[in-house]
Protein backbone atom coordinates (compact mmCIF):
# COMPACT_ATOMS: atom_id res chain seq x y z
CA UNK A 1 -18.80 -23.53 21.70
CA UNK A 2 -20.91 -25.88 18.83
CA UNK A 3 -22.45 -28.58 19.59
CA UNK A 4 -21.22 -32.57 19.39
CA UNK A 5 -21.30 -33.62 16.30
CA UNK A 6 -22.90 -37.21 17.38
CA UNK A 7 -26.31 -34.77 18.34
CA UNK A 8 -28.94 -35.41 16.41
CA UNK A 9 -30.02 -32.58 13.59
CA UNK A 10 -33.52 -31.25 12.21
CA UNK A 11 -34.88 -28.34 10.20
CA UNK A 12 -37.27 -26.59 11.89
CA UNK A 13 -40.63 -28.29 11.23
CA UNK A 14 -42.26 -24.84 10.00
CA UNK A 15 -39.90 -24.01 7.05
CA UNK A 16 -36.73 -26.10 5.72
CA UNK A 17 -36.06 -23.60 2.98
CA UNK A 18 -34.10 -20.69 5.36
CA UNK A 19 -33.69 -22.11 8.53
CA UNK A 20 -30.57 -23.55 10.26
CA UNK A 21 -30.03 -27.05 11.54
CA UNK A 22 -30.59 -27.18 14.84
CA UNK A 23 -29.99 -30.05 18.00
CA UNK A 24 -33.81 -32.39 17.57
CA UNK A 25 -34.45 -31.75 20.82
CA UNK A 26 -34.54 -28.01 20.48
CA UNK A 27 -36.96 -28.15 17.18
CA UNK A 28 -40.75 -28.47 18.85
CA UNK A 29 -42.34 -26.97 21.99
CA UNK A 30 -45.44 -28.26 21.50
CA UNK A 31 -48.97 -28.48 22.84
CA UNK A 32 -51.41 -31.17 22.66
CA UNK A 33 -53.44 -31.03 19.91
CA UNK A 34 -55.38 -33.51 17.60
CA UNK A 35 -55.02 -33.63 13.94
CA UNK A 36 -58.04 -34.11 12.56
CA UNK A 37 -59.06 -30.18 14.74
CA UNK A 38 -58.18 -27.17 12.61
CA UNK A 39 -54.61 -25.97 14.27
CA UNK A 40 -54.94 -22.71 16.17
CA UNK A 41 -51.88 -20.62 14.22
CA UNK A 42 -52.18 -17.43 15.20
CA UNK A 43 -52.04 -19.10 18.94
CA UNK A 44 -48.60 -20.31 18.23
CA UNK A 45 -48.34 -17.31 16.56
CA UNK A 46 -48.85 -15.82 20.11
CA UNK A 47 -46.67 -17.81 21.85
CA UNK A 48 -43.61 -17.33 19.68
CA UNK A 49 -43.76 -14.01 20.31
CA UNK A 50 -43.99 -14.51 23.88
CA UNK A 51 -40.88 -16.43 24.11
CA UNK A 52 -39.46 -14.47 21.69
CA UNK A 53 -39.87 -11.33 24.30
CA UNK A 54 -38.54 -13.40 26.79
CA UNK A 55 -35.57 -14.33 24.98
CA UNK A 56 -34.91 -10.49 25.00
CA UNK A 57 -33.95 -10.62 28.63
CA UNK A 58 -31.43 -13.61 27.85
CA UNK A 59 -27.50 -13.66 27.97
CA UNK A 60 -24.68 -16.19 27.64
CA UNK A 61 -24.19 -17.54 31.20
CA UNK A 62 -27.84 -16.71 32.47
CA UNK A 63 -29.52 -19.04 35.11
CA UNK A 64 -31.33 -21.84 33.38
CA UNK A 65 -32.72 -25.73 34.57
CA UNK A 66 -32.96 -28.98 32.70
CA UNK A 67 -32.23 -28.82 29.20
CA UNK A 68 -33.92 -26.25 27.92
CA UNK A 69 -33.12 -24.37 24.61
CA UNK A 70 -33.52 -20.72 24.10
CA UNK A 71 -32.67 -17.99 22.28
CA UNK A 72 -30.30 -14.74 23.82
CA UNK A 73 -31.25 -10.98 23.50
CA UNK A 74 -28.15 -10.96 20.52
CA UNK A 75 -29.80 -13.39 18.53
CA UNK A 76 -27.42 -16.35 19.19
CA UNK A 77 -28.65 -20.20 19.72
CA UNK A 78 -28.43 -21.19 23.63
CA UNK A 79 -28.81 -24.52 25.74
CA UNK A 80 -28.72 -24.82 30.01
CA UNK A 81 -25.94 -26.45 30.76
CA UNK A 82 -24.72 -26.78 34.39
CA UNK A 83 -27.64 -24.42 35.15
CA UNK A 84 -26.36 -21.32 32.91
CA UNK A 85 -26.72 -20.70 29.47
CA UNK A 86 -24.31 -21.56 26.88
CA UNK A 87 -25.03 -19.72 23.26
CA UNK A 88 -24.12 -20.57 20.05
CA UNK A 89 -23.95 -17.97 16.95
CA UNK A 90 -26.05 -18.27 14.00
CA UNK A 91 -24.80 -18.56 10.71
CA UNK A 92 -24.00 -15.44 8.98
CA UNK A 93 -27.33 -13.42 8.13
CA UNK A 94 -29.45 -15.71 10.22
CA UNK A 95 -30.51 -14.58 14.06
CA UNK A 96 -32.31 -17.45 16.65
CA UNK A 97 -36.11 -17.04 17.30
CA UNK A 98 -38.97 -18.94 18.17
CA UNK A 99 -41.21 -19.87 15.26
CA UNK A 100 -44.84 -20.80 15.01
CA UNK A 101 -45.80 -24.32 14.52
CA UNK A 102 -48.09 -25.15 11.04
CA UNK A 103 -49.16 -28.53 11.99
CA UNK A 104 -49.80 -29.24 15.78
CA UNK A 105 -49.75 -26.57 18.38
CA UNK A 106 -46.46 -25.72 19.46
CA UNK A 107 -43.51 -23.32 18.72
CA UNK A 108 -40.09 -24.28 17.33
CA UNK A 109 -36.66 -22.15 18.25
CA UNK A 110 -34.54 -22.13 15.59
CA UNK A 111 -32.01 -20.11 13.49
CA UNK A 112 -33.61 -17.91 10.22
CA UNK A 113 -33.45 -15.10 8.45
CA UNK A 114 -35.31 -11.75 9.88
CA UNK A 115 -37.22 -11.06 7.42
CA UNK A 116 -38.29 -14.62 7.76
CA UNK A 117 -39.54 -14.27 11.30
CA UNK A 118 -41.37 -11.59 10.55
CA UNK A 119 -43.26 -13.04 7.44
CA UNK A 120 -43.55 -16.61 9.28
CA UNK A 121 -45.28 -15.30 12.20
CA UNK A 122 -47.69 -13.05 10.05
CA UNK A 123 -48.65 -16.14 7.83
CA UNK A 124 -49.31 -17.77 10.69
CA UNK A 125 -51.89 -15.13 12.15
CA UNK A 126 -53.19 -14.76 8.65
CA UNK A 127 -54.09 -18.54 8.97
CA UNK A 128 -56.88 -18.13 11.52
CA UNK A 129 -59.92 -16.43 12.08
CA UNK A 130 -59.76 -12.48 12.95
CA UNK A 131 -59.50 -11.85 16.93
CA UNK A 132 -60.91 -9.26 19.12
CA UNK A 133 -59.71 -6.30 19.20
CA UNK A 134 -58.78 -5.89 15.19
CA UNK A 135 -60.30 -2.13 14.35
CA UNK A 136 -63.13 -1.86 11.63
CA UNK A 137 -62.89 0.44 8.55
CA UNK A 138 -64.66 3.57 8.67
CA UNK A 139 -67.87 2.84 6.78
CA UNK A 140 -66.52 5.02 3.63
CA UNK A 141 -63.92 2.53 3.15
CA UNK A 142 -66.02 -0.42 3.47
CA UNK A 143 -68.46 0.85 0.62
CA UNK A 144 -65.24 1.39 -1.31
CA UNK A 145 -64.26 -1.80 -1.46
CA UNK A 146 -60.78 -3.36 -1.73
CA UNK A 147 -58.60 -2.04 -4.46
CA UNK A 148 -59.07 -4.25 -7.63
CA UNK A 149 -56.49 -6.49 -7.85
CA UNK A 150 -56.25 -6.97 -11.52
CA UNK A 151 -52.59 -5.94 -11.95
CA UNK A 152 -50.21 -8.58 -13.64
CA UNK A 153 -46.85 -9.52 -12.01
CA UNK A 154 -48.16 -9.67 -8.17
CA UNK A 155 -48.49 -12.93 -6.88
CA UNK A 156 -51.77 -13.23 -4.45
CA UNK A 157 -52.50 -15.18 -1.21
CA UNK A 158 -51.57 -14.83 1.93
CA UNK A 159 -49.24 -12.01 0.40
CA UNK A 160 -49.21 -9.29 -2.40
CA UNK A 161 -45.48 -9.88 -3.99
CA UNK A 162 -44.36 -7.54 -6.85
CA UNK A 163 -42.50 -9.33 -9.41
CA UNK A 164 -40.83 -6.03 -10.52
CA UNK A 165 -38.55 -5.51 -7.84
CA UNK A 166 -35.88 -7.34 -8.71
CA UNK A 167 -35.82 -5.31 -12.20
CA UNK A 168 -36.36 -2.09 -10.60
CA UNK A 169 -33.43 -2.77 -8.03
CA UNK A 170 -31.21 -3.66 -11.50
CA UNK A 171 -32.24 -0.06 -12.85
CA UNK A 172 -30.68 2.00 -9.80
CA UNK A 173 -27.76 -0.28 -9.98
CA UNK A 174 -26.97 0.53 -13.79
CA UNK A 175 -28.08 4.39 -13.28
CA UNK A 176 -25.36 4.03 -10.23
CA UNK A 177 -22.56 2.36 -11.73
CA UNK A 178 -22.65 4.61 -14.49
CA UNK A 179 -22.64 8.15 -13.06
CA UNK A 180 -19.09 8.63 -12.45
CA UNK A 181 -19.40 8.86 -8.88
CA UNK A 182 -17.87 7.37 -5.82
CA UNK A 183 -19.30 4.00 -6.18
CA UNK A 184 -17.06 2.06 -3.38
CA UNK A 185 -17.67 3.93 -0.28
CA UNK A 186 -20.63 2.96 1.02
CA UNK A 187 -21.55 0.60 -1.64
CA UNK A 188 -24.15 2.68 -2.59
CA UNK A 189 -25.14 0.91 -6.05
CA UNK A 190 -25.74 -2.63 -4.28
CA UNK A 191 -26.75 -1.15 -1.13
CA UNK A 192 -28.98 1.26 -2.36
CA UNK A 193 -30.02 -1.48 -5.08
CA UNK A 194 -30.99 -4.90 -4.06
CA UNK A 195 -29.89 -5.07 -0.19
CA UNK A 196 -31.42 -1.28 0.92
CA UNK A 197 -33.51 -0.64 -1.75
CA UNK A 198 -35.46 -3.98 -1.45
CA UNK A 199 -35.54 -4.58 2.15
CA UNK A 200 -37.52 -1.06 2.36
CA UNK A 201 -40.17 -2.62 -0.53
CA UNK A 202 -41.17 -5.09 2.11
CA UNK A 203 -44.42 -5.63 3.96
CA UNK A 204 -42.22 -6.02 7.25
CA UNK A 205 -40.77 -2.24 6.53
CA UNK A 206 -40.06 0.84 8.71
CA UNK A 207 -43.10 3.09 6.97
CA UNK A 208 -39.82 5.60 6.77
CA UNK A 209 -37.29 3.34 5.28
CA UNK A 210 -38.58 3.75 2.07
CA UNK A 211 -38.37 7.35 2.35
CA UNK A 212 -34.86 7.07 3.58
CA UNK A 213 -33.43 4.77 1.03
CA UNK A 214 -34.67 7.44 -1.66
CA UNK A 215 -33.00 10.54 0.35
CA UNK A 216 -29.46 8.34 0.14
CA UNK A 217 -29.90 8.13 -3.50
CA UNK A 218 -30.73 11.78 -4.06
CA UNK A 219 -27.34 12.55 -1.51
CA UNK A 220 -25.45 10.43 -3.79
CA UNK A 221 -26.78 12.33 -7.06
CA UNK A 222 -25.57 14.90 -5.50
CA UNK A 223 -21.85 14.19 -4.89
CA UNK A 224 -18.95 14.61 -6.35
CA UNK A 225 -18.25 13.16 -9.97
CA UNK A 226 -21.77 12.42 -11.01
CA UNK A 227 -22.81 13.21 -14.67
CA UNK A 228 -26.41 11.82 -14.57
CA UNK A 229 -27.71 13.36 -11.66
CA UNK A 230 -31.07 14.16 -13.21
CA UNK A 231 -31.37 10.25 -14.01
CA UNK A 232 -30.67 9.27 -10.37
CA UNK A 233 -33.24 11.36 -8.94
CA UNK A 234 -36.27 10.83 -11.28
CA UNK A 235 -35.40 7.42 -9.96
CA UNK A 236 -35.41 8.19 -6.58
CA UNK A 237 -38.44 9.82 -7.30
CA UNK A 238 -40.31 7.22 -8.72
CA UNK A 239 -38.78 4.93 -6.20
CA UNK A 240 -40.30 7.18 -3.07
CA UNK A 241 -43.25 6.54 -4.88
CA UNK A 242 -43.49 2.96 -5.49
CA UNK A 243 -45.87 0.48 -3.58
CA UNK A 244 -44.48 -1.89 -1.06
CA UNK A 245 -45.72 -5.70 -0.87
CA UNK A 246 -48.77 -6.33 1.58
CA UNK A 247 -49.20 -9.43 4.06
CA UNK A 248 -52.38 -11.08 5.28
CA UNK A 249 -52.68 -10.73 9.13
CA UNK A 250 -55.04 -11.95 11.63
CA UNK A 251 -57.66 -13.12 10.02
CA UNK A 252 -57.05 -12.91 6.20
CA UNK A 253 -56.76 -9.27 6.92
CA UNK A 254 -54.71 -7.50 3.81
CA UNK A 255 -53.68 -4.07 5.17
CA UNK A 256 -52.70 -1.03 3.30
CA UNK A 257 -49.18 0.17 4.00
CA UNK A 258 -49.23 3.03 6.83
CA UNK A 259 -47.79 6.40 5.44
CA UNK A 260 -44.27 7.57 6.54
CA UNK A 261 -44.82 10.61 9.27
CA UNK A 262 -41.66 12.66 8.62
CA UNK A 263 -40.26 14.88 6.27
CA UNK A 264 -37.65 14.01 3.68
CA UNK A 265 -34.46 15.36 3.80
CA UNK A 266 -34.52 16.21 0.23
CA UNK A 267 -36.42 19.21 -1.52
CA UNK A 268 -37.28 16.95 -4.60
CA UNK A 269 -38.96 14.15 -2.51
CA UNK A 270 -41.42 16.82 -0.29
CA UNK A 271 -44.94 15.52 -1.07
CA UNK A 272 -44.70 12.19 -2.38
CA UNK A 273 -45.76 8.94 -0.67
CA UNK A 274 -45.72 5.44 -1.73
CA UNK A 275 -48.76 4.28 -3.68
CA UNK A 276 -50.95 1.35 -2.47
CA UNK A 277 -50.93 -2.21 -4.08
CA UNK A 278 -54.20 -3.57 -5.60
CA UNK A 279 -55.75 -5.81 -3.61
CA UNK A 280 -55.31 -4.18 -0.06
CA UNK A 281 -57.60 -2.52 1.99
CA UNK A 282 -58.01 0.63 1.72
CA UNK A 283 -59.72 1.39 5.24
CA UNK A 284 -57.05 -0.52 7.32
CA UNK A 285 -53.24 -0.10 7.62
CA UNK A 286 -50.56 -1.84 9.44
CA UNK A 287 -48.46 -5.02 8.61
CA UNK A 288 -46.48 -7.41 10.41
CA UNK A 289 -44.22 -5.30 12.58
CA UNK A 290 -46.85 -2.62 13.61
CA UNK A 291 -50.91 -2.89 14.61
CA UNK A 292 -53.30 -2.25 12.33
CA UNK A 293 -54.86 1.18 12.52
CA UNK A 294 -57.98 2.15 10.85
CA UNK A 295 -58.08 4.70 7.89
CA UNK A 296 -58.76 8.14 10.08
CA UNK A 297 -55.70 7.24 12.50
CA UNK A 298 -52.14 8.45 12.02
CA UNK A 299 -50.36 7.31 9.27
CA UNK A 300 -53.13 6.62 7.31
CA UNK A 301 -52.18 9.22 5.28
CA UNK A 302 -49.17 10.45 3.84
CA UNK A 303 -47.81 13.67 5.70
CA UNK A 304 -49.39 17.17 5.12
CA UNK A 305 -52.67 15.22 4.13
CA UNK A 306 -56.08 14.92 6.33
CA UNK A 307 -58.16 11.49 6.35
CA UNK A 308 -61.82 12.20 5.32
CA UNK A 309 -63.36 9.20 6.66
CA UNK A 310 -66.68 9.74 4.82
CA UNK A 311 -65.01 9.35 1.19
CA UNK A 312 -61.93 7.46 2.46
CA UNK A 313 -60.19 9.48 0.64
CA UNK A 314 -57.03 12.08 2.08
CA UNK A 315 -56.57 15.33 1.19
């Protein structure tokens, strides 16, 4: 079912740049709130996710009153009507959620991107002051100080970005397309490449996806028909190794990446981790889809290695 044309259509009022167009009176669930008061992000923040976990519990044809506007546990759009739920998919690629307001209190439910989400609600949290219940860094890594952040190509604010990765993603591609493998099943040069291969570089990351990505391109080295096999895995190598970009949280908090926790598949991988942006800190860890740990706790370090909490340092 879509909706009448003769509705009325917004963006969401957080982001226009990603987000679908959705009925007005679905955009804002707001709460009083005066303008000329500091808005409480992180709060809407908190109640996204709220309704967002509610939404989990949601189907097509669930019991529903007035007009509300929702979201169902398969990602799709949904408004009562007749007292039940009738859902609308997304546009390709983009999933419903509820948002965080930026400039009143509120939430909006709308249709975005996942990786979206994820960063939205994080900037949002990084907006406000740090809450109760954030761990401290083992005094070691407080007297070590953030990692300098004097490297060029990262972009710096609420979020580390790496500029490279877009150029790295390019390299696997070429390396891939020209080993005389099977390059159609699977898709493994663009998969592995700028879809895979990037999603994994993300703050919002699995801490194992990385890991993963770089065991796929090692199986494909491996197959049938490649001639460069050495050049695909000092690539998968160096891409086990590279750093993934880092997002403020709760109070301007700029956590290190935690540590994957399971063994590679692949011989040539055993021992390497990915390396730590500058800028982050070095004494907590965590990011957007998981809590922030202190250095000491597990995945702090990369597996096989013990945290000394006295030098920060893992060994």
């Amino acid at each position: 079912m879509y909706f009448a044309p003769s509705l009325v259509l917004s963006l969401s009022l957080f982001s226009a740049a990603s987000a679908a167009v959705i009925p007005q009176r679905a955009v804002a669930r707001q709460v009083s709130s005066s303008h000329s008061k500091r808005v409480d992000t992180a709060a809407n923040a908190d109640d996204a996710e709220t309704l967002n976990n509610k939404f989990k519990t949601l189907t097509a044809g669930s019991a529903c009153s007035g007009a509300e506007s929702v979201c169902t546990s398969d990602g799709e759009f949904a408004q009562c009507a007749n007292g039940v739920l009738v859902a609308t998919p997304c546009a390709g690629g983009l999933t419903c959620a509820a948002l965080p307001l930026v400039l009143s209190r509120g939430t909006s439910v709308t249709c975005a991107r996942p990786e979206d989400v994820t960063e939205r609600l994080a900037e949002a949290r990084g907006g406000s002051a740090k809450r109760a219940g954030t761990p401290e860094a083992p005094a070691g890594c407080a007297a070590k100080g953030k990692r300098s952040s004097t490297s060029s190509g990262l972009t710096i604010a609420k979020r580390i970005a790496q500029a490279d990765l877009p150029a790295f993603a390019q390299e696997w591609q070429d390396l891939c397309l020209a080993s005389g493998g099977d390059t159609q099943t699977g898709q493994p040069c663009v998969q592995l490449a700028g879809i895979d291969g990037i999603d994994a570089l993300l703050a919002a990351a699995d801490p194992c996806k990385q890991q993963d990505v770089a065991d796929k391109m090692i199986d494909f080295a491996n197959s049938k028909g490649v001639t460069n096999r050495a050049a695909l895995v000092d690539y998968a190598e160096r891409y086990r190794k590279h750093p993934r970009n880092a997002l403020a949280l709760a109070g301007n908090i700029m956590p290190s990446s935690p540590f994957c926790q399971k063994a590679p598949k692949n011989a040539e991988l055993k021992g390497l981790a990915n390396a730590q942006l500058d800028g982050v800190n070095p004494g907590l860890f965590g990011g957007p889809q998981f809590p922030v740990i202190p250095f000491g706790a597990a995945g702090s370090c990369p597996l096989g290695q013990n945290a000394n909490v006295n030098t920060c340092t893992c060994a």
